[in-house]
Protein backbone atom coordinates (compact mmCIF):
# COMPACT_ATOMS: atom_id res chain seq x y z
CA UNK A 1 37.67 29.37 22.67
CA UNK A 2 41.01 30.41 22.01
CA UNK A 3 42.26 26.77 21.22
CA UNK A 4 39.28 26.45 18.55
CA UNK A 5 40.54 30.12 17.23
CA UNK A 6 43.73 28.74 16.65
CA UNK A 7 42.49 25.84 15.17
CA UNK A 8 40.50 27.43 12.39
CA UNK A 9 43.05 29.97 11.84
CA UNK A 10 45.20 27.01 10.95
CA UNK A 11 42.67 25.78 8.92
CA UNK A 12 42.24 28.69 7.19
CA UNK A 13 45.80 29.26 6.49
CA UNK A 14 46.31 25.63 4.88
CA UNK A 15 43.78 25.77 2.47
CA UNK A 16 44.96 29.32 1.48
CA UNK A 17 48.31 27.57 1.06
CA UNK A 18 46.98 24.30 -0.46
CA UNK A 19 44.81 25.72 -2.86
CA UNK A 20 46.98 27.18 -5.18
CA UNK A 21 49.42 24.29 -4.91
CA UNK A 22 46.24 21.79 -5.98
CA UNK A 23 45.29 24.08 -8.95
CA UNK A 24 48.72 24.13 -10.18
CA UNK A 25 48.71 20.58 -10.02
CA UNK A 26 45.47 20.37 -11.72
CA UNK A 27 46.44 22.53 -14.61
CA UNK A 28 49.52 20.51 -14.95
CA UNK A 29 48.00 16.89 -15.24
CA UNK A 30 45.36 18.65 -17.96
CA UNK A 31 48.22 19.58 -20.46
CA UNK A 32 48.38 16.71 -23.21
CA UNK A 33 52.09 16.27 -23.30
CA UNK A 34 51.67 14.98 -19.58
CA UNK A 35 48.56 12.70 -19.61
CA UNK A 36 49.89 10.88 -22.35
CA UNK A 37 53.36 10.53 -20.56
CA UNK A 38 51.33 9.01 -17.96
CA UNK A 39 49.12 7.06 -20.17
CA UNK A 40 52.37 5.58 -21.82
CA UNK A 41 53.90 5.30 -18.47
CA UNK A 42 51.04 3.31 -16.94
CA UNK A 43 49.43 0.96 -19.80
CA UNK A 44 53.25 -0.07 -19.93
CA UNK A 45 53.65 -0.67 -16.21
CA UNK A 46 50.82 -2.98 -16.13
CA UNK A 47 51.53 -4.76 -19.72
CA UNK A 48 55.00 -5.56 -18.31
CA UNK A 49 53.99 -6.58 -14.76
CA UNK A 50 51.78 -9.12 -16.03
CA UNK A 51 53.99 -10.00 -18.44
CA UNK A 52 57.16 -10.23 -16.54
CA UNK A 53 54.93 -12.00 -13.84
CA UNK A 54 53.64 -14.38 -15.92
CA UNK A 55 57.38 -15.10 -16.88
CA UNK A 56 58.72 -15.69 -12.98
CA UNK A 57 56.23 -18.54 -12.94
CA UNK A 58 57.28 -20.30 -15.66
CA UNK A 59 61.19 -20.09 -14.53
CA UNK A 60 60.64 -19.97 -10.86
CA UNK A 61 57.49 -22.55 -10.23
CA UNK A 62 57.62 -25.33 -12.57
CA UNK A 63 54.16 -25.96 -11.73
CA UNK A 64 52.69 -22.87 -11.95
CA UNK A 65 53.83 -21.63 -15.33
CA UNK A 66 54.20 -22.80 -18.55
CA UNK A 67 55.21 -21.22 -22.19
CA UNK A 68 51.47 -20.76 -22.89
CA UNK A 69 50.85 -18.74 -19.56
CA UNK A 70 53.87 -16.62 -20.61
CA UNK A 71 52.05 -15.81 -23.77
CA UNK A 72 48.48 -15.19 -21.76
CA UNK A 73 49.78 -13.04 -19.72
CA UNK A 74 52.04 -10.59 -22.13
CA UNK A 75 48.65 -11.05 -24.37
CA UNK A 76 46.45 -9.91 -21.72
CA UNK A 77 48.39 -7.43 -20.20
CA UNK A 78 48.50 -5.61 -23.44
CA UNK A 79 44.76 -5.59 -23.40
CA UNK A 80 44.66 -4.09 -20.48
CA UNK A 81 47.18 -1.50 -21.47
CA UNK A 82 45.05 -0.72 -24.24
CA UNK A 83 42.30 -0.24 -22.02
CA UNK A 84 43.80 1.60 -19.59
CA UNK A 85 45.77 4.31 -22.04
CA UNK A 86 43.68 3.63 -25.58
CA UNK A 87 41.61 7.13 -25.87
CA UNK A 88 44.31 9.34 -24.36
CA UNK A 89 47.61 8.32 -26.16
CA UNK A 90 47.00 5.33 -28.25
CA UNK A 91 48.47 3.12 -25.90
CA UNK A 92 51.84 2.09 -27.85
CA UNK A 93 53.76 0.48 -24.69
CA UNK A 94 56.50 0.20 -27.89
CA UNK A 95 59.02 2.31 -28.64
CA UNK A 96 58.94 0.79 -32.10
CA UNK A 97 55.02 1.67 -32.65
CA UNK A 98 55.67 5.24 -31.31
CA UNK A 99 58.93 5.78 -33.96
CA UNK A 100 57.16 4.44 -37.03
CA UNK A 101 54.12 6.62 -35.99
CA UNK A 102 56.35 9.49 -36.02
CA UNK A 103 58.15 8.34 -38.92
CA UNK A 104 55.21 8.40 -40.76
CA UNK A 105 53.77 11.34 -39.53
CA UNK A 106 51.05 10.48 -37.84
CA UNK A 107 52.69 12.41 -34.91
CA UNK A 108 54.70 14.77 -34.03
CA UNK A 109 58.38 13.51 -33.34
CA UNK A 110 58.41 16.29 -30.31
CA UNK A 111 55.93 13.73 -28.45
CA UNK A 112 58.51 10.90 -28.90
CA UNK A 113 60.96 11.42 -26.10
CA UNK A 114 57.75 12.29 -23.96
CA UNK A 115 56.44 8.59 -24.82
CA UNK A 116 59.86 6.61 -24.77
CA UNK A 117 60.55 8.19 -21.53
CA UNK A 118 57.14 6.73 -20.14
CA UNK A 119 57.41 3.86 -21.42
CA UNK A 120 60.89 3.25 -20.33
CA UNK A 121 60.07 4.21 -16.96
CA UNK A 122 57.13 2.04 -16.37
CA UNK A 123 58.70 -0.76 -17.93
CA UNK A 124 61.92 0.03 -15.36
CA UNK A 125 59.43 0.23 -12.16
CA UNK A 126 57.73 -2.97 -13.43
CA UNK A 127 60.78 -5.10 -13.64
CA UNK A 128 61.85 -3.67 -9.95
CA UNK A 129 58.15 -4.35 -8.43
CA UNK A 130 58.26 -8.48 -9.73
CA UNK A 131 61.90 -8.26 -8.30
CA UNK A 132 60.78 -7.13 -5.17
CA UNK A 133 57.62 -10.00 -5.68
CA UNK A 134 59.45 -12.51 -6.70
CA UNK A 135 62.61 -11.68 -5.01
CA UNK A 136 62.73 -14.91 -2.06
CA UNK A 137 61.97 -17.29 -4.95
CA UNK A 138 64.53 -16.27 -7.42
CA UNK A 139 67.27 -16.15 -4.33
CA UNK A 140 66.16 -19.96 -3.68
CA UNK A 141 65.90 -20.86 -7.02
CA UNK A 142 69.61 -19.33 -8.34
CA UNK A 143 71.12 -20.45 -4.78
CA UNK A 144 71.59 -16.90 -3.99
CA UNK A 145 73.47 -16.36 -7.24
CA UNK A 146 72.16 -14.18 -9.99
CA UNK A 147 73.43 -15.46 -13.32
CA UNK A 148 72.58 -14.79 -16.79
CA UNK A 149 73.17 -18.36 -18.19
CA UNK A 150 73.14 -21.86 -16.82
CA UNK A 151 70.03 -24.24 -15.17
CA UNK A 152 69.87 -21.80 -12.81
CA UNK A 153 69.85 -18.49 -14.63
CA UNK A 154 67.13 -15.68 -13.86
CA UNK A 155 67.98 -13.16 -15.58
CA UNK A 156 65.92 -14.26 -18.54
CA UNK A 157 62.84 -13.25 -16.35
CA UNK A 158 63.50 -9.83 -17.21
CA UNK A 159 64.81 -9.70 -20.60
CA UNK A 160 65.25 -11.81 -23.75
CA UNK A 161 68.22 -13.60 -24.51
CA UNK A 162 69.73 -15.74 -27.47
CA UNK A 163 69.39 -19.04 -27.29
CA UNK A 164 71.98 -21.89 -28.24
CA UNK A 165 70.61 -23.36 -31.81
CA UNK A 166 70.19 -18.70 -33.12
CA UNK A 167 73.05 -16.82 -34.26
CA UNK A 168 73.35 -13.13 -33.72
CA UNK A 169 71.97 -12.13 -37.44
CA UNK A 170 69.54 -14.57 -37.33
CA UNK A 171 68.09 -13.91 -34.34
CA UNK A 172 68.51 -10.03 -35.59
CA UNK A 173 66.25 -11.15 -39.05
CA UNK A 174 64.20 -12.91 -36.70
CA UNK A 175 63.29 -9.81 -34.95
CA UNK A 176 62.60 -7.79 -37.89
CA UNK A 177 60.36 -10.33 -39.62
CA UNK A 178 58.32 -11.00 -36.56
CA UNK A 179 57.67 -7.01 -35.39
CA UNK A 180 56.81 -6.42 -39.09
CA UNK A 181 54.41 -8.63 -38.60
CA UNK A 182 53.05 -7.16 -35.63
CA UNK A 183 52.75 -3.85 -36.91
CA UNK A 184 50.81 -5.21 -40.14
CA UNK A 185 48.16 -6.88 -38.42
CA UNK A 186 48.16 -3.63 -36.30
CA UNK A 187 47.27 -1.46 -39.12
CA UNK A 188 44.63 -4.08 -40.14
CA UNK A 189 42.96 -4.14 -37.06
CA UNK A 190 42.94 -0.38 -37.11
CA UNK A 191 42.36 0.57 -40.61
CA UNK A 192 38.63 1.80 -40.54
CA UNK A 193 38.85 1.86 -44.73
CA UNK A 194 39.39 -2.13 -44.14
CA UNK A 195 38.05 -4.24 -42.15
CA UNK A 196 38.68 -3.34 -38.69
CA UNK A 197 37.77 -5.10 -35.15
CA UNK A 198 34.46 -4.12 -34.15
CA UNK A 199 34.39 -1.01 -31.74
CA UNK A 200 35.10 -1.33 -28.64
CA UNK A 201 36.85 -5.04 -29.27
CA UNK A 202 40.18 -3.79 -30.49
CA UNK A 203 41.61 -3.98 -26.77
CA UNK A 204 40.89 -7.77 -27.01
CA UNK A 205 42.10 -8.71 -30.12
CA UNK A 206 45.00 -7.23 -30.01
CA UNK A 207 45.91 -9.50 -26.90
CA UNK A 208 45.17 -12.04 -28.98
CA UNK A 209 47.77 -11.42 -31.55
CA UNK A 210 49.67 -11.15 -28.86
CA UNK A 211 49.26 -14.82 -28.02
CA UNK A 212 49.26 -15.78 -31.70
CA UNK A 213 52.78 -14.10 -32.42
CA UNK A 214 53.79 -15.52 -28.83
CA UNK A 215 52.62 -19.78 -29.70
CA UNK A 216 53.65 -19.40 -33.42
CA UNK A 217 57.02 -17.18 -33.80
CA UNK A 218 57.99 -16.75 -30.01
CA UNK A 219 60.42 -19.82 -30.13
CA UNK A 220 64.01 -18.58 -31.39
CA UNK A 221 64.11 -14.97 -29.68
CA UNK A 222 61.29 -14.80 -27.03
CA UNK A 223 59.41 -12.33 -29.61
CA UNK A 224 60.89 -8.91 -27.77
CA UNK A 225 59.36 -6.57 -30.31
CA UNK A 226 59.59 -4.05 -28.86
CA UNK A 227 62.59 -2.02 -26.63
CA UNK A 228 60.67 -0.67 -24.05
CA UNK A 229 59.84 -4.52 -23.15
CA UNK A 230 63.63 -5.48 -23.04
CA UNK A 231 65.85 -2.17 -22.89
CA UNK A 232 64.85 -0.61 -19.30
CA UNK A 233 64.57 -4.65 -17.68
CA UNK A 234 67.77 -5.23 -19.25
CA UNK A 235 69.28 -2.00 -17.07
CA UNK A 236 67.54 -2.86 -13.83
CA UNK A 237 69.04 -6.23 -13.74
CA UNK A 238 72.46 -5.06 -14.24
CA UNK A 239 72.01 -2.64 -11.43
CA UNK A 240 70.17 -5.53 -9.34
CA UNK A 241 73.08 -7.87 -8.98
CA UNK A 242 72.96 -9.56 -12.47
CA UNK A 243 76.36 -7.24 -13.42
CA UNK A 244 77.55 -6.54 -16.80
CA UNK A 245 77.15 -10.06 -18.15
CA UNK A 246 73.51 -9.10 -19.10
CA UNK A 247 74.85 -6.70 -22.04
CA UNK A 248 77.85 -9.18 -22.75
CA UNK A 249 75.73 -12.65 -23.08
CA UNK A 250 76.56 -12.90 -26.87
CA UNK A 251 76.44 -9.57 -27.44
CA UNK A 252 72.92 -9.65 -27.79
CA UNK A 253 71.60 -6.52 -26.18
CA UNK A 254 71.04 -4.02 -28.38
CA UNK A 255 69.41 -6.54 -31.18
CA UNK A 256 65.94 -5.82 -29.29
CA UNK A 257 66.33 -2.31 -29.31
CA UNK A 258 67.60 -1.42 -33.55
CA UNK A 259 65.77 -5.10 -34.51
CA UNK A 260 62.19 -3.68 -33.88
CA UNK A 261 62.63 -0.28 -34.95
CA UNK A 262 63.50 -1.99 -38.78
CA UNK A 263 60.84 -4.30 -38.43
CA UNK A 264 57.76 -1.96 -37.44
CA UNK A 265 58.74 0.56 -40.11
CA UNK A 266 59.15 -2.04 -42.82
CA UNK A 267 55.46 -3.47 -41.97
CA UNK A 268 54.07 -0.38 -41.44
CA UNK A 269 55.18 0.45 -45.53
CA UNK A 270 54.06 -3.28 -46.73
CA UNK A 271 50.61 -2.66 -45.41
CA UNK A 272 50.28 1.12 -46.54
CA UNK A 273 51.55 -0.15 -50.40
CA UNK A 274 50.32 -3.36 -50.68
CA UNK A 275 46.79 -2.87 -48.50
CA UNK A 276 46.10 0.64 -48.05
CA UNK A 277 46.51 1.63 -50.99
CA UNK A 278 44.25 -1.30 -53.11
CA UNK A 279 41.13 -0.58 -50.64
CA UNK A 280 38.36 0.73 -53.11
CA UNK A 281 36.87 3.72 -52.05
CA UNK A 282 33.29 3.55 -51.51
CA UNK A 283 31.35 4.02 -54.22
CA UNK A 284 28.92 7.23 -54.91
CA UNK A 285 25.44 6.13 -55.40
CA UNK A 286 22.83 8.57 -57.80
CA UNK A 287 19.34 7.93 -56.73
CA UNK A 288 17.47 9.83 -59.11
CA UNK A 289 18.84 7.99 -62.05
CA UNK A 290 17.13 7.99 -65.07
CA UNK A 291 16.61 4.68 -67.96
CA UNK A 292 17.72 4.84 -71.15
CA UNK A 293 14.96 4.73 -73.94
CA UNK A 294 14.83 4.52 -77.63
CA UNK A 295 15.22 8.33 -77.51
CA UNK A 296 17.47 10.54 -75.68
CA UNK A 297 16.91 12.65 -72.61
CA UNK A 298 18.52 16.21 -72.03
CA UNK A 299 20.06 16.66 -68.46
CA UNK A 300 18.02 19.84 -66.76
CA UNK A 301 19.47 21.44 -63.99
CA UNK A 302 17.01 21.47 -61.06
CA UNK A 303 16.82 25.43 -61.03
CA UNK A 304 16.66 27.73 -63.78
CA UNK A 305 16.10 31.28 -63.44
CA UNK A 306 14.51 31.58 -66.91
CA UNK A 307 11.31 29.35 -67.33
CA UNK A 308 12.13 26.24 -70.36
CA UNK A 309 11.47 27.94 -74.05
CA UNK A 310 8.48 25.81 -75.47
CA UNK A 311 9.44 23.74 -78.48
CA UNK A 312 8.00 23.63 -81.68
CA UNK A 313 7.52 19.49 -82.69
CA UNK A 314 8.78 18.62 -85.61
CA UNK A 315 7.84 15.59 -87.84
CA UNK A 316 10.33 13.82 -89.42
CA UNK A 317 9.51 11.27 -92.02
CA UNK A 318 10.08 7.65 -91.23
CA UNK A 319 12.50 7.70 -94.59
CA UNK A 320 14.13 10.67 -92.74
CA UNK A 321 14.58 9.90 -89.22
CA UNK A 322 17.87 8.79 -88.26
CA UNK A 323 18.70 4.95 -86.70
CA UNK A 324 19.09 4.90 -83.21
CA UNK A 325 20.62 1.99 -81.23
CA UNK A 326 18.17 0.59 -78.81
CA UNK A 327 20.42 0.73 -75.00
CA UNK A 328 19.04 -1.62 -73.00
CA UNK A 329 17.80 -0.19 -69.92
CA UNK A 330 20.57 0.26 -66.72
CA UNK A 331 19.53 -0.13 -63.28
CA UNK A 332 17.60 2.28 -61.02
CA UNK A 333 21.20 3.32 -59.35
CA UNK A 334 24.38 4.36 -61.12
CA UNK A 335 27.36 3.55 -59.22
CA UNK A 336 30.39 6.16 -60.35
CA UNK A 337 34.24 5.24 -58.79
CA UNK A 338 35.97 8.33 -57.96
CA UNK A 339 39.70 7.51 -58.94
């Protein structure tokens, strides 16, 4: 008896201690700042492991990957990103989505060091999780040495890198022009005034631009786009054994980081100017329209507090009356454009 005493005592005492601990917790994870750091966090997590994934098999396994799987599977891990993080912070797993956002102000700049941060740091734990994955193949594959260049380099599973036939401002235009890109078809996608993906669809097709951006434009630079995809891998593989070779390799680095930042701004302001701002606005339709006749009709209002003051006809002589233009008659419906 005394044993079971003790033991409910304890109990007792645990969720008395536990309780107050959980609701703290609980009130934490419901402030906004937080869930969208760890929407940001995870939708970039998975984006990048299936990206970065996807990459180790075309590097590693020569017959398990291929360019087009590389594309896939950044594609399809930004769907499920979206998926994952869509409704609670708009899933931008890009620092250069989040900064024209702000830029724009279509939110608050003191949300975006809560969202780089997240998406740093899942793009940082993804990059150490495919290491750890992938980590017997790439020591058989480099012969136990990690380089940056050279057949047996690996440290382009992680991060982008220039190739031979780019120069450094070409590769930086490069950037620009294709991340522009990006964030114009974004906007279209988006832009409910337009002609947007059908609800519940826009996870998918924006995995397939993905792809599209990936076969078409992904050839000179490895389409980075974005710094949260290139900035925190970068960092892990210097601290991994790759050394400081990975920021010195043609002093490429910080291209993927300033590059995007241009580029997403730019065609965020192409597609506000030369889209946004040419959509129509929808036209106001009056039902109870009324056809013109050879004689003209007074507008009434509906209401009138005094009743109508009868009229007295008046003949007018044929010789008198005055010509009136016959208007042919309009259509039941008047459509008026508010400018």
């Amino acid at each position: 008896m005394a044993e079971s005493d003790r033991k409910r005592r304890s109990t007792r005492n645990s969720k008395m201690v536990s309780s107050p601990v959980v609701t703290k917790m609980q009130a934490i994870m419901q402030k906004e700042m937080v869930r969208e750091f760890l929407a940001e966090f995870m939708s970039t997590y998975v984006m990048m492991v299936f990206g970065l994934g996807s990459v180790a098999h075309m590097v590693l396994g020569e017959k398990f990957g291929s360019y087009l799987s590389v594309n896939l599977g950044f594609g399809f891990g930004v769907t499920m990103g979206v998926h994952m993080a869509g409704n609670i912070s708009g899933a931008h797993m890009n620092a250069a989505l989040t900064f024209t956002n702000c830029a724009l102000g279509r939110m608050s700049w003191k949300k975006f060091p809560v969202y780089i941060l997240g998406q740093f740091l899942g793009s940082f734990l993804a990059s150490a999780t495919i290491y750890c994955l992938f980590y017997s193949a790439i020591i058989q594959f480099s012969g136990g040495h990690l380089t940056v260049t050279g057949p047996t380099a690996t440290a382009g599973i992680f991060a982008t890198y220039l190739p031979e036939h780019m120069t450094l401002w070409r590769g930086f235009l490069d950037e620009v022009i294709v991340t522009g890109i990006l964030q114009l078809c974004l906007f279209a996608i988006m832009d409910k005034e337009n002609n947007p993906a059908l609800q519940g669809t826009q996870a998918l097709v924006i995995g397939i631009l993905i792809v599209v951006i990936g076969l078409s434009l992904g050839m000179n630079t490895g389409y980075a786009m974005n710094p949260s995809r290139d900035l925190p891998p970068r960092f892990f593989t210097f601290i991994a054994g790759w050394g400081i070779q990975v920021f010195r390799a043609r002093d490429w680095w910080w291209v993927p980081v300033v590059a995007p930042l241009l580029g997403a701004y730019l065609g965020a302001i192409v597609y506000l100017v030369f889209i946004g701002s040419s959509i129509p606005r929808r036209p106001q339709i009056l039902e109870n329209s009324m056809k013109y006749e050879d004689r003209r009709i007074p507008v009434l209002p509906k209401t009138m507090s005094n009743p109508p003051t009868t009229l007295t006809p008046v003949s007018v002589s044929p010789a008198n009356r005055p010509s009136v233009r016959t208007v042919p008659p309009l259509s039941d419906s008047i459509h008026l454009e508010h400018f």
